[in-house]
Protein backbone atom coordinates (compact mmCIF):
# COMPACT_ATOMS: atom_id res chain seq x y z
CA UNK A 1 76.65 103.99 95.06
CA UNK A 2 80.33 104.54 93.33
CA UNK A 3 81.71 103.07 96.55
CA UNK A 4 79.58 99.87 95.90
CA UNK A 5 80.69 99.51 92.70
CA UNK A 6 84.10 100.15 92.68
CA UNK A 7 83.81 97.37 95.86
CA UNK A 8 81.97 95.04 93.44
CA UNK A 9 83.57 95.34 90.00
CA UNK A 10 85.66 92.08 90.35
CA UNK A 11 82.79 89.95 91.01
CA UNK A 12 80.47 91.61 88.18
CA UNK A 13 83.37 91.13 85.55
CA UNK A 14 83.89 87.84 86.44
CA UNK A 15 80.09 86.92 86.09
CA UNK A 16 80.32 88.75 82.66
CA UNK A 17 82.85 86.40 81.61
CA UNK A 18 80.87 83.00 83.17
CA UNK A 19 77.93 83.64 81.29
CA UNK A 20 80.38 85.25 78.04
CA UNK A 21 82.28 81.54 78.53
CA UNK A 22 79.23 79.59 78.95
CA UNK A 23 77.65 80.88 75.39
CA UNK A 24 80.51 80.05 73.22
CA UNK A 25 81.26 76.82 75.10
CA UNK A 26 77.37 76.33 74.01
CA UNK A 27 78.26 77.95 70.92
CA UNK A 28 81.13 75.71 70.35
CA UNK A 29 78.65 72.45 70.82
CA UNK A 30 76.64 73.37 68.87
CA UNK A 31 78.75 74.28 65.47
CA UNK A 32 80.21 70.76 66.20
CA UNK A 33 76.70 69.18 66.04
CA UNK A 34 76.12 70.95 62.63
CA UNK A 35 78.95 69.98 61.54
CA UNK A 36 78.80 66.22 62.50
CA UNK A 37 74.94 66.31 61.00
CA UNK A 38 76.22 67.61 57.74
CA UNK A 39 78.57 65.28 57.46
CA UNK A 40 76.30 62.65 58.03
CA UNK A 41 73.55 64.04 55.30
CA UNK A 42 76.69 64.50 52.68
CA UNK A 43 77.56 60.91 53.19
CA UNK A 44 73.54 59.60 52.99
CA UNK A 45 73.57 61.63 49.83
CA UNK A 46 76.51 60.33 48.28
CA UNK A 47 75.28 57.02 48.71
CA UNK A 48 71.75 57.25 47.24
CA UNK A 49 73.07 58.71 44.37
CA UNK A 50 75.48 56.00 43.62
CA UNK A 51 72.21 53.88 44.35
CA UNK A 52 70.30 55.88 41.92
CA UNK A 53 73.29 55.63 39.14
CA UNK A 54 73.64 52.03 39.91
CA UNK A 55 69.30 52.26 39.54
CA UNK A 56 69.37 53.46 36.38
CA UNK A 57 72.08 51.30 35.07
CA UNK A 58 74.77 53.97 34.35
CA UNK A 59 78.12 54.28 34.43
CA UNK A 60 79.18 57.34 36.18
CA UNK A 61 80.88 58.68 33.14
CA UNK A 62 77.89 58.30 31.54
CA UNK A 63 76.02 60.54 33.78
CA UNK A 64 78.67 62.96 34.09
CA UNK A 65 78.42 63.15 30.13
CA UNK A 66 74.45 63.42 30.23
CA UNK A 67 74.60 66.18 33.40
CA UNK A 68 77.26 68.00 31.24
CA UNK A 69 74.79 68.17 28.03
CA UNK A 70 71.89 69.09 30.11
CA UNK A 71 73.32 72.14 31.76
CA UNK A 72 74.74 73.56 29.17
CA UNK A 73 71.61 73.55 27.15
């Protein structure tokens, strides 16, 4: 049984490091993803809130001022 091993050993590290390779290439994809999709909500947010502010009729200096007030109340 040693003797099969120590005969094998290349070949079972180097399938260790396929399948070690394959999960962070995987792992790699998908932290990009995330990071691409929260990029994408931050924008979409950004946007309806200057939507909202322009909405409401506010400057945003104005809001800042009213946000500031708020929170510290």
């Amino acid at each position: 049984m040693t003797a099969l091993l120590l005969q094998f050993w290349p070949y079972l590290l180097g399938a260790a490091a396929l399948i070690f390779g394959a999960f962070k290439i995987r792992q790699s994809g998908v932290n990009a993803e995330r990071a691409k999709q929260a990029a994408s909500e931050l924008a979409a947010r950004t946007e309806g809130q200057k939507i909202d502010d322009a909405v409401a009729g506010r400057s945003p200096d104005d809001n800042r001022e009213r946000l500031g007030k708020w929170s510290k109340s």
